[in-house]
N, C-alpha and C. Protein backbone atom coordinates (compact mmCIF):
# COMPACT_ATOMS: atom_id res chain seq x y z
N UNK A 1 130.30 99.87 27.14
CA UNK A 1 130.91 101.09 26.67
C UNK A 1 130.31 101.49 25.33
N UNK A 2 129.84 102.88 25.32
CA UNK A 2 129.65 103.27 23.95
C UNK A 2 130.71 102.90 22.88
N UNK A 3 130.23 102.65 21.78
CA UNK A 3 130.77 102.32 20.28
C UNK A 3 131.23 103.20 19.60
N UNK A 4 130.70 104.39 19.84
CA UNK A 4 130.94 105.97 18.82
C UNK A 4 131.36 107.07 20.13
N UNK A 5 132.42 107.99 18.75
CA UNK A 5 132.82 108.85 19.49
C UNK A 5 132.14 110.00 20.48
N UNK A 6 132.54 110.31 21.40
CA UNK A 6 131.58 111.19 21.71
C UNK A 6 131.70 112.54 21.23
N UNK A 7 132.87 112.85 20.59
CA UNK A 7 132.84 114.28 20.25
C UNK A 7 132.84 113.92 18.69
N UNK A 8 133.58 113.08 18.02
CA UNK A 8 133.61 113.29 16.16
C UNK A 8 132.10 112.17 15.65
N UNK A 9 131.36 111.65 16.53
CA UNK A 9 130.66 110.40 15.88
C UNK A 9 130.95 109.63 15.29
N UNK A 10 132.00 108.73 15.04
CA UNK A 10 132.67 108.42 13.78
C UNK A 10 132.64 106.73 14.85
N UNK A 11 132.52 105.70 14.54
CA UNK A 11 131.68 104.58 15.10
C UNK A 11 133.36 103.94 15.10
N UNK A 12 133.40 102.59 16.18
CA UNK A 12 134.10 101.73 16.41
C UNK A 12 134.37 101.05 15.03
N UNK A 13 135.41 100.34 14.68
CA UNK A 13 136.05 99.57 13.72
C UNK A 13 135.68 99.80 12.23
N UNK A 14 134.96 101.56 12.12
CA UNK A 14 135.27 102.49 10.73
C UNK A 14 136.13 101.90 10.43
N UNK A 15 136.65 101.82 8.69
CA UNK A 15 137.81 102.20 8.05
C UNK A 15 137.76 103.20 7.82
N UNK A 16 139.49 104.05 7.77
CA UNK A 16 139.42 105.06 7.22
C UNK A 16 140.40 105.21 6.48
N UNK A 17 140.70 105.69 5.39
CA UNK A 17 142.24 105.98 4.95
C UNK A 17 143.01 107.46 5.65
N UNK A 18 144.38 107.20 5.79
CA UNK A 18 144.66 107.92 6.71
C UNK A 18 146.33 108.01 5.62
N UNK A 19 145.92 109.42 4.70
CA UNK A 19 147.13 110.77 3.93
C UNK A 19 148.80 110.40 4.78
N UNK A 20 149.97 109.61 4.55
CA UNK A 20 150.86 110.45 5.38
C UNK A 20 151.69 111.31 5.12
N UNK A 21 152.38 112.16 6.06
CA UNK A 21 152.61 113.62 5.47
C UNK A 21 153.92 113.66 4.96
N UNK A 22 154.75 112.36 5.09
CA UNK A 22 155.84 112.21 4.88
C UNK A 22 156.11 112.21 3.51
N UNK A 23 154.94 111.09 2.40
CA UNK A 23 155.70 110.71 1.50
C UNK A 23 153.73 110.70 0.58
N UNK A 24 153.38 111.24 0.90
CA UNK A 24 151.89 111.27 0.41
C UNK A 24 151.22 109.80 0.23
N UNK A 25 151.89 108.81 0.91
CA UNK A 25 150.84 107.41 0.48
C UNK A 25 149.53 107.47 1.59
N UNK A 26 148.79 106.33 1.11
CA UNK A 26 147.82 106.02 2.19
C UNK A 26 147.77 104.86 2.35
N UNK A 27 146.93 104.62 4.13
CA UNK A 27 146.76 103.92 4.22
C UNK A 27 145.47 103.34 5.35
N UNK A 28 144.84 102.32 5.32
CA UNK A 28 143.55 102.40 5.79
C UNK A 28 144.10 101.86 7.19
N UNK A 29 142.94 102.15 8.11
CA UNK A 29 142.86 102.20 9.49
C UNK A 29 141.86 101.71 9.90
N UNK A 30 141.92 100.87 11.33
CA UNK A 30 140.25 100.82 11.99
C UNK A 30 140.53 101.82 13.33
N UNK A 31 139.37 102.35 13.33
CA UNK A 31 139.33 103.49 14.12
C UNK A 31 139.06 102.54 15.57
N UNK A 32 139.39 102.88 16.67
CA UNK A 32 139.46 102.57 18.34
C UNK A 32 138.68 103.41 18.78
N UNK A 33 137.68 103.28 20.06
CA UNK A 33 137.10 103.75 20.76
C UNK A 33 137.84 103.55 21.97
N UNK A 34 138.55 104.46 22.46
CA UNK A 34 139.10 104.49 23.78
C UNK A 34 138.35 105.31 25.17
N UNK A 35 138.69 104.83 25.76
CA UNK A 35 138.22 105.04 27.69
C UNK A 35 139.15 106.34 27.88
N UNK A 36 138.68 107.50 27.90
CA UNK A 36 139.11 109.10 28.47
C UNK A 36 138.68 108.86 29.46
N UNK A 37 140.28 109.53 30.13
CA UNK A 37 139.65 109.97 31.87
C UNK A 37 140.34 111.56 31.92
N UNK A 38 139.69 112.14 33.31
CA UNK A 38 140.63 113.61 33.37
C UNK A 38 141.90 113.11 33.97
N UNK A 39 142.68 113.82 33.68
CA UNK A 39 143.94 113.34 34.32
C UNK A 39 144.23 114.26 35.88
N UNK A 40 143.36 115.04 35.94
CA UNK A 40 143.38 116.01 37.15
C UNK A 40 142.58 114.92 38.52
N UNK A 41 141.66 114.45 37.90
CA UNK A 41 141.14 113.61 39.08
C UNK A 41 141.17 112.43 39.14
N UNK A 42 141.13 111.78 37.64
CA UNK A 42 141.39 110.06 37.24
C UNK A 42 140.11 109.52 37.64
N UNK A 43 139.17 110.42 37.31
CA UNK A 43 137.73 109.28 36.56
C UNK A 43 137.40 109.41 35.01
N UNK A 44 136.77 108.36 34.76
CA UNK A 44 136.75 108.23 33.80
C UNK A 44 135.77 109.20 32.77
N UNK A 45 136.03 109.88 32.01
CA UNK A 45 134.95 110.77 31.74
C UNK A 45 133.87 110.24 30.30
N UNK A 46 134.26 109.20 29.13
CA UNK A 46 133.66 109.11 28.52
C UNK A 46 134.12 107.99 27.54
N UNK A 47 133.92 108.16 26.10
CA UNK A 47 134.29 106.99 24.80
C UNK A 47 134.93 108.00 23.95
N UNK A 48 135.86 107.99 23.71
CA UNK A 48 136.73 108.83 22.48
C UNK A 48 137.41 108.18 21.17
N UNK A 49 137.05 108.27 20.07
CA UNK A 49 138.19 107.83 18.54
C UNK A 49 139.38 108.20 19.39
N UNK A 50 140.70 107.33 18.91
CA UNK A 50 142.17 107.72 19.05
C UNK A 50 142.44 108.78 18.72
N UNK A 51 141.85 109.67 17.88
CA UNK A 51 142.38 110.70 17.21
C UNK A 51 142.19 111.96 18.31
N UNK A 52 140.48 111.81 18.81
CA UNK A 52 139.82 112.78 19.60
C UNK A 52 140.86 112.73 21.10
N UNK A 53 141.02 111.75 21.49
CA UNK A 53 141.44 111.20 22.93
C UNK A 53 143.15 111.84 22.76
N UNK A 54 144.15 111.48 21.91
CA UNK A 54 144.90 112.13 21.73
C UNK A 54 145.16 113.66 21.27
N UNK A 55 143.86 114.15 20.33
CA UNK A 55 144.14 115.66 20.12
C UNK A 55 143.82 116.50 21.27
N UNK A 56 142.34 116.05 22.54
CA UNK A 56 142.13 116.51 23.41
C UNK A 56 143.15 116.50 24.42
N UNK A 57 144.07 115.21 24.70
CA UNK A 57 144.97 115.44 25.67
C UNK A 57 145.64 116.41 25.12
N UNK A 58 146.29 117.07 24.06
CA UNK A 58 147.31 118.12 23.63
C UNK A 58 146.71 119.16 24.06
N UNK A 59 145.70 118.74 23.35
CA UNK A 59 145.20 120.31 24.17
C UNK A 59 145.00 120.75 25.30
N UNK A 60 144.50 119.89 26.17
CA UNK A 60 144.80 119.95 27.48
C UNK A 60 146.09 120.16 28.50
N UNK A 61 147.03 119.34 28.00
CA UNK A 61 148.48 119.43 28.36
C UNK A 61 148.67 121.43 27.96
N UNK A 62 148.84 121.27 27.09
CA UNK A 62 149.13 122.75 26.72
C UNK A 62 148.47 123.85 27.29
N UNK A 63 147.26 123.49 27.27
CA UNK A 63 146.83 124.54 28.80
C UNK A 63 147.08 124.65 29.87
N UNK A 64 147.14 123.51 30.49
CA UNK A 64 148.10 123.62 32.11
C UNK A 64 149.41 123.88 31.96
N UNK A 65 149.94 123.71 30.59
CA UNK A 65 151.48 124.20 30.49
C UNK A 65 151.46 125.76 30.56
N UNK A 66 150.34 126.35 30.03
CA UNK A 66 150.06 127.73 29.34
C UNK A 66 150.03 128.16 31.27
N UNK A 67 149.26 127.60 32.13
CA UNK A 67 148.93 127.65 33.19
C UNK A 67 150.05 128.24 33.97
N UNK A 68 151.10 127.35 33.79
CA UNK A 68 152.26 127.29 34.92
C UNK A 68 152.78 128.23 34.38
N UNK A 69 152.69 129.00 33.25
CA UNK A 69 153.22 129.78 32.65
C UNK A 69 154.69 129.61 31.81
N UNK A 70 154.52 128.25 31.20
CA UNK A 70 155.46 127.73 30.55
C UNK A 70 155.60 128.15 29.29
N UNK A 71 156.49 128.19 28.46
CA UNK A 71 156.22 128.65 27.08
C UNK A 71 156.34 127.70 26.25
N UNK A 72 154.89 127.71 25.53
CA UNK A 72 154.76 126.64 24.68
C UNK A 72 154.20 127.02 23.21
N UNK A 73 155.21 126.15 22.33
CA UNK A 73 154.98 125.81 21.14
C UNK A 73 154.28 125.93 20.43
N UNK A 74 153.59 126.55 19.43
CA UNK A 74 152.41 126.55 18.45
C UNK A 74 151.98 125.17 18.01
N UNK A 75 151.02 125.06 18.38
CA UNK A 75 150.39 123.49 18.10
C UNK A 75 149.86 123.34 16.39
N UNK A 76 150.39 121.93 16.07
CA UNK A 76 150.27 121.51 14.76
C UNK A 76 149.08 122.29 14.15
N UNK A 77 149.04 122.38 13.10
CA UNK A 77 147.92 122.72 12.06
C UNK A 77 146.54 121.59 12.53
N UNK A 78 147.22 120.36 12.13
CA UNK A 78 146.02 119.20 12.28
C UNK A 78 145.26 118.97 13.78
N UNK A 79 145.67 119.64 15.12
CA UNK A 79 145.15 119.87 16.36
C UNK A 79 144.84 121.25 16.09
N UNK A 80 145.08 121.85 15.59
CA UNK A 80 144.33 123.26 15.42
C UNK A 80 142.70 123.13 14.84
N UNK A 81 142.98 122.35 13.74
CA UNK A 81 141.82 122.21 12.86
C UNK A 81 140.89 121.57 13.53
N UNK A 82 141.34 120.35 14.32
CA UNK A 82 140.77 119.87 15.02
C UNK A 82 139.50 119.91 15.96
N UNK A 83 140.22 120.77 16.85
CA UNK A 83 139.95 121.92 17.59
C UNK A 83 138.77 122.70 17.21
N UNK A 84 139.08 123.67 16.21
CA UNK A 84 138.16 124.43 15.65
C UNK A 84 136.70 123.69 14.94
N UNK A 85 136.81 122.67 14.30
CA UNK A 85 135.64 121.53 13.67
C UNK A 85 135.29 121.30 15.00
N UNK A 86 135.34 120.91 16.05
CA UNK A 86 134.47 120.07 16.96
C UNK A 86 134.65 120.91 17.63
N UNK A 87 134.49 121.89 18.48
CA UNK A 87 134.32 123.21 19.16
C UNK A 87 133.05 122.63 20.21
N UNK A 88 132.31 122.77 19.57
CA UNK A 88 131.38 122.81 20.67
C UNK A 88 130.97 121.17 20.89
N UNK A 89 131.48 120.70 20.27
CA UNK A 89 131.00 118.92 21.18
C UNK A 89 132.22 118.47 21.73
N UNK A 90 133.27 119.76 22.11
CA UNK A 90 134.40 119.69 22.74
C UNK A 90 133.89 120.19 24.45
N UNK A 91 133.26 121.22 23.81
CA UNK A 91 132.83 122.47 25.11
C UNK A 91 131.43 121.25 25.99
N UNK A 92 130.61 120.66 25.14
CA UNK A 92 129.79 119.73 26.11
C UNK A 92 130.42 118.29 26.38
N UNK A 93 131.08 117.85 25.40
CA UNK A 93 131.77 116.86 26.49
C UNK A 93 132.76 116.85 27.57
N UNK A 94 133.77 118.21 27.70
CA UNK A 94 134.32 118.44 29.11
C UNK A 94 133.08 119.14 29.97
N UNK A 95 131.82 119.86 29.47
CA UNK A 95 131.24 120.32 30.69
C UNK A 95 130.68 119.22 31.16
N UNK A 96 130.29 118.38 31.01
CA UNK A 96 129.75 116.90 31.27
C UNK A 96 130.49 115.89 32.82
N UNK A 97 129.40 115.82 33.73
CA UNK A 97 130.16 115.05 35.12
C UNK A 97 130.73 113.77 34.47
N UNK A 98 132.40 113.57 35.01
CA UNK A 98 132.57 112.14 34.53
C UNK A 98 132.03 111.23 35.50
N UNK A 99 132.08 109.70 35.27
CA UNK A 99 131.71 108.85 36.10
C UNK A 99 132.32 108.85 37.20
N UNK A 100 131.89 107.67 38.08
CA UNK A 100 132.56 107.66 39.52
C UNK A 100 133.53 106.62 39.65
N UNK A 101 133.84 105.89 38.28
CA UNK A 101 134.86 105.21 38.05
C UNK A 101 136.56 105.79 37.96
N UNK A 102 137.13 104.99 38.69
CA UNK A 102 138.59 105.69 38.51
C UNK A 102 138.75 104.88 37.32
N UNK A 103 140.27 105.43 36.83
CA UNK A 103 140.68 105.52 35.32
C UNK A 103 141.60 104.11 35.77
N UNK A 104 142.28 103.85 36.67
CA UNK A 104 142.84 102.89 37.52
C UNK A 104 142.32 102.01 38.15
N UNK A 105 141.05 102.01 38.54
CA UNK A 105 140.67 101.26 38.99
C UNK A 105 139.72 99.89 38.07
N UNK A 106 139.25 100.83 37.48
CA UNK A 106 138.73 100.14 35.89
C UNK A 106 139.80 98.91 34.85
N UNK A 107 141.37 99.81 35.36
CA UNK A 107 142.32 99.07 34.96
C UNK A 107 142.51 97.83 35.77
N UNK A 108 142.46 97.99 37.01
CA UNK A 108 142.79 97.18 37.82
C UNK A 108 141.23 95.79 37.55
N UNK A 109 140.59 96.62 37.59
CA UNK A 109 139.23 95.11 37.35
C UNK A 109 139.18 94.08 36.20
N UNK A 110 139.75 94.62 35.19
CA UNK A 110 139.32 94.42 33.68
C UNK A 110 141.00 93.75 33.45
N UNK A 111 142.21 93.92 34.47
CA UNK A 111 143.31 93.16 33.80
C UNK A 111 143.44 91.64 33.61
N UNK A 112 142.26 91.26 33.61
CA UNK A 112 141.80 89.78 32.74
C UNK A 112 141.64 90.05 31.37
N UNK A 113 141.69 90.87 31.28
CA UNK A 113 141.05 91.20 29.65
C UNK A 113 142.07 91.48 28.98
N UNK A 114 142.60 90.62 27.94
CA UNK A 114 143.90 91.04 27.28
C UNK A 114 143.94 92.68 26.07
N UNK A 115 142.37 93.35 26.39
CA UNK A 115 142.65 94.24 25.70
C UNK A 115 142.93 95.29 26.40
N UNK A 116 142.82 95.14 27.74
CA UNK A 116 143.03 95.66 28.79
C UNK A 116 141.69 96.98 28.62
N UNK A 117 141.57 98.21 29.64
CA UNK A 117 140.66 99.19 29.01
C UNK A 117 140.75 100.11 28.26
N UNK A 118 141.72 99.92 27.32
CA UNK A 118 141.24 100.80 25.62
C UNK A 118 140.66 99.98 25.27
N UNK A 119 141.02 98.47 24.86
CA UNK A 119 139.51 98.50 23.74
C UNK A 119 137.93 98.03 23.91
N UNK A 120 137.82 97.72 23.12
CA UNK A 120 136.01 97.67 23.64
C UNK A 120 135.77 96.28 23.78
């Protein structure tokens, strides 16, 4: 599995300090490279930071919500921004064929592995 993100570049077990919004402290982090799959078909599509893998699912969710014609919520500032900074290594990593691996099935091979398939 790739080491770095595919949409922010930002490499496996970075530190980062990470602002919280609650009470202004910080605190440092190691960044995860997680296993994205589409959730429409359940293969696996690539290597994502936690941050990317979770802001892309919102965004995604919210479009098929937008879809069904649900009414939804104005999305945070920090998935906005998101969003807008990585734009286009957003736009080539969904145009991109995922593998022929299911997202499940990968699970199912690898449950020897106590990190199971998020980590690397």
């Amino acid at each position: 599995m790739q080491r770095k993100c595919e949409i922010c570049q930002i490499e496996h077990a970075t530190i980062i300090t990470k602002v919280s919004g609650y009470d202004g402290s910080e605190k440092q982090i190691k960044v995860r490279i997680v296993r994205d799959h589409n959730h429409e078909t359940g293969y696996i599509r690539g290597a994502l930071c936690d941050n990317c893998n979770i802001s892309l699912g919102m965004y995604e969710f919210r479009a098929r919500q937008k879809e069904e014609g649900k009414k939804v919520k104005k999305l945070k500032k920090k998935y906005r921004d998101w969003r807008v900074e990585y734009q286009s290594a957003i736009d080539v990593y969904l145009a991109k064929p995922s593998s022929n691996i299911l997202y499940v099935d990968y699970w199912k091979i690898n449950e020897d592995n106590k990190q199971g398939c998020r980590g690397i």
